[in-house]
C-alpha atoms as a PDB file:
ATOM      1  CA  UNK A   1     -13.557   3.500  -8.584  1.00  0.00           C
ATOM      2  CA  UNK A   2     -15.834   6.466  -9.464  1.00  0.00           C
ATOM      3  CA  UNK A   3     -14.074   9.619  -9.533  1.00  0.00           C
ATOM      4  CA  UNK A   4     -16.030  11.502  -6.824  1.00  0.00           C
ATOM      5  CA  UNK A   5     -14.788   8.889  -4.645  1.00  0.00           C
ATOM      6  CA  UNK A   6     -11.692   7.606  -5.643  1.00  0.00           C
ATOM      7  CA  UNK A   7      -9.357   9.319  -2.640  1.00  0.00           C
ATOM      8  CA  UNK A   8     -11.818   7.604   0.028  1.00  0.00           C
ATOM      9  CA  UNK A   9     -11.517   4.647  -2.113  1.00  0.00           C
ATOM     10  CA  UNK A  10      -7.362   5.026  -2.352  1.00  0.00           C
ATOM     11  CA  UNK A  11      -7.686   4.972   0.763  1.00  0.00           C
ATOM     12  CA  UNK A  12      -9.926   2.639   2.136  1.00  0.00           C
ATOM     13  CA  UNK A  13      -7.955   0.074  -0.220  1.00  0.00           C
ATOM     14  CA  UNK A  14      -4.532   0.978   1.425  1.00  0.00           C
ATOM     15  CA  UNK A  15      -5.083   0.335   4.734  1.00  0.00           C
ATOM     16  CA  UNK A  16      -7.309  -2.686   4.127  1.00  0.00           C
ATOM     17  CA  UNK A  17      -4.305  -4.039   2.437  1.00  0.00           C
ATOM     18  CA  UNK A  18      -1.971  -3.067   5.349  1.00  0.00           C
ATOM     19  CA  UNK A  19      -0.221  -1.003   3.631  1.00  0.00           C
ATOM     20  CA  UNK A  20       1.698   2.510   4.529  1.00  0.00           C
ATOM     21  CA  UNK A  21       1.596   5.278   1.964  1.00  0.00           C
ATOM     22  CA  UNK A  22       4.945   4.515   0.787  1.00  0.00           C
ATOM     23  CA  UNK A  23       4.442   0.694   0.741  1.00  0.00           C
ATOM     24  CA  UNK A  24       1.455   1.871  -1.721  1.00  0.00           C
ATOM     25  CA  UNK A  25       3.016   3.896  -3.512  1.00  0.00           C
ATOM     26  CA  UNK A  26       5.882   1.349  -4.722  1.00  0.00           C
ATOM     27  CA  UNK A  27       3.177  -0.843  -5.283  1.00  0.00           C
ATOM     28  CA  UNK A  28       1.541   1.444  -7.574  1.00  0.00           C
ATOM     29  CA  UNK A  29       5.243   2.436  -9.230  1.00  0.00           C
ATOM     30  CA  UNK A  30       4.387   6.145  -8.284  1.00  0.00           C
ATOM     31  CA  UNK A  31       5.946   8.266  -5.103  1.00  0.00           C
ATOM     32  CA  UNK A  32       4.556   8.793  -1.908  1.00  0.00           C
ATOM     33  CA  UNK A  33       3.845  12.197  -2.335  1.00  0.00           C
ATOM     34  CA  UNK A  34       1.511  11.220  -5.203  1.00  0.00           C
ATOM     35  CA  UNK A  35      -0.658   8.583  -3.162  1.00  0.00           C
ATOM     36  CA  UNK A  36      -0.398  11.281  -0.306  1.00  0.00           C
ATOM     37  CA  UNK A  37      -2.127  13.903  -3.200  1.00  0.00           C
ATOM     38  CA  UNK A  38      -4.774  11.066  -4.270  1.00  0.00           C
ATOM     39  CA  UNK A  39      -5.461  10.807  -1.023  1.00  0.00           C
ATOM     40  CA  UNK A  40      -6.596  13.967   0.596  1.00  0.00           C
ATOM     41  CA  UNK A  41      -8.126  15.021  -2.673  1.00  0.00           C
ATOM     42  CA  UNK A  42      -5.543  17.394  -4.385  1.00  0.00           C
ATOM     43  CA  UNK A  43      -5.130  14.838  -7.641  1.00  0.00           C
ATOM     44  CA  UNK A  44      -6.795  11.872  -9.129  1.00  0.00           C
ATOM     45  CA  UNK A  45      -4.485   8.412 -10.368  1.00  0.00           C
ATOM     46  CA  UNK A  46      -3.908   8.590 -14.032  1.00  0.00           C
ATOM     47  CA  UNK A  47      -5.060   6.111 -16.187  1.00  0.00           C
ATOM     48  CA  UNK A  48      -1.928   3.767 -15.586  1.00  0.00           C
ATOM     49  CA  UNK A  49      -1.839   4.535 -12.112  1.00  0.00           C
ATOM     50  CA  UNK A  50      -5.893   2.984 -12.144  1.00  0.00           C
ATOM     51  CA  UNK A  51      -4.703   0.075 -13.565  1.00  0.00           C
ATOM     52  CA  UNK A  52      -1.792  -0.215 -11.379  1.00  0.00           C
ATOM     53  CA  UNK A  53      -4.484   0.297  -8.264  1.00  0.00           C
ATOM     54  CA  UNK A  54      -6.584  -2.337  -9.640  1.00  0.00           C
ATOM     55  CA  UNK A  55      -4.416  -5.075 -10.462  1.00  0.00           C
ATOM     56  CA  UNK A  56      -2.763  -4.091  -6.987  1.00  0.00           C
ATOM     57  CA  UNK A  57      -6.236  -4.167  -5.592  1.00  0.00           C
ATOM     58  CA  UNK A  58      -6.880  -7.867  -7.450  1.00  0.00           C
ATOM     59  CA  UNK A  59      -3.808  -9.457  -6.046  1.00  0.00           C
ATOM     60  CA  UNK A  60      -3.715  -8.137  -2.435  1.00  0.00           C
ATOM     61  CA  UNK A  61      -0.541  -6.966  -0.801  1.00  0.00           C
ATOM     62  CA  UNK A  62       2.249  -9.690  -1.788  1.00  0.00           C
ATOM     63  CA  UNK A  63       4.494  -8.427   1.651  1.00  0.00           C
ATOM     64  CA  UNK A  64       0.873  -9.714   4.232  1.00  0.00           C
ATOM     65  CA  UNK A  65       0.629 -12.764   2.442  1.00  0.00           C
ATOM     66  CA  UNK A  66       4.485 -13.587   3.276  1.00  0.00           C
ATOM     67  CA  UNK A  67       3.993 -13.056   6.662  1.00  0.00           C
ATOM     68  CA  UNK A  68       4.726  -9.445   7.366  1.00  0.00           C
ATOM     69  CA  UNK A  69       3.243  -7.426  10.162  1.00  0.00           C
ATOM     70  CA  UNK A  70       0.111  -5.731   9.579  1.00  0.00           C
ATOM     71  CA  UNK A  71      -1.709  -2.854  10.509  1.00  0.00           C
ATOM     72  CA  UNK A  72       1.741  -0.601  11.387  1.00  0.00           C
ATOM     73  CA  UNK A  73       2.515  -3.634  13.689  1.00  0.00           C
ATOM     74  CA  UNK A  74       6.817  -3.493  14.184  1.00  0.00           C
ATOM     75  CA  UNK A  75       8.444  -6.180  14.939  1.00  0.00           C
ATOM     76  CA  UNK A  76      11.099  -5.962  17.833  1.00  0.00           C
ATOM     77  CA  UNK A  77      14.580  -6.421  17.414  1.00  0.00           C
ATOM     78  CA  UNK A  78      14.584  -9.693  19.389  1.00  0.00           C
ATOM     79  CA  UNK A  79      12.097 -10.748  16.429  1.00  0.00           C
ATOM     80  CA  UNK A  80      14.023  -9.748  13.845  1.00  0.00           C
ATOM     81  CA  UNK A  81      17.040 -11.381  14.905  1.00  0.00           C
ATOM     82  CA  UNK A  82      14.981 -14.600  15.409  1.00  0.00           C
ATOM     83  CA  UNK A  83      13.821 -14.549  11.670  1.00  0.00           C
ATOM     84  CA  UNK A  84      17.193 -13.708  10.367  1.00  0.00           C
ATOM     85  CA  UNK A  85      18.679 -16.632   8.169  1.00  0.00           C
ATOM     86  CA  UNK A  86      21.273 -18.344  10.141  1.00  0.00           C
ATOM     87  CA  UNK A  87      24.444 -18.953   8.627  1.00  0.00           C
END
């Protein structure tokens, strides 16, 4: 991640992942309003937070390997009833 690049790359590493800001973000342990700021430019990631990106970046998005919908993809309510647990 070279630092003339790194909101593009933020970026372009979120959404491949699937993920929303705020799905990123608690990846990452930091708010949305930070990944927002990394982002469009107006901060860079800390050293942590680069690690945190990487390791995030490394192991892929744990909630699209369960299953979950991707690309902003809902699902409907008759969905979510059907994937309920039954009891």
């Amino acid at each position: 991640m070279t630092d003339e690049n790194v909101h593009r790359n933020i970026r372009e590493l979120r959404i491949r992942l699937g993920m929303t800001q705020e799905e990123f973000a608690h990846a990452v342990a930091v708010t949305f309003s930070t990944v927002n700021r990394w982002e469009n430019g107006h901060a860079k990631p800390s050293k942590l937070a680069r690690r945190a990106i990487e390791a995030l970046a490394r192991r892929g998005n744990p909630r699209r390997e369960a299953g979950a919908p991707l690309n902003g993809d809902r699902l409907t309510p008759e969905a979510m009833v059907a994937a309920e647990p039954h009891q």
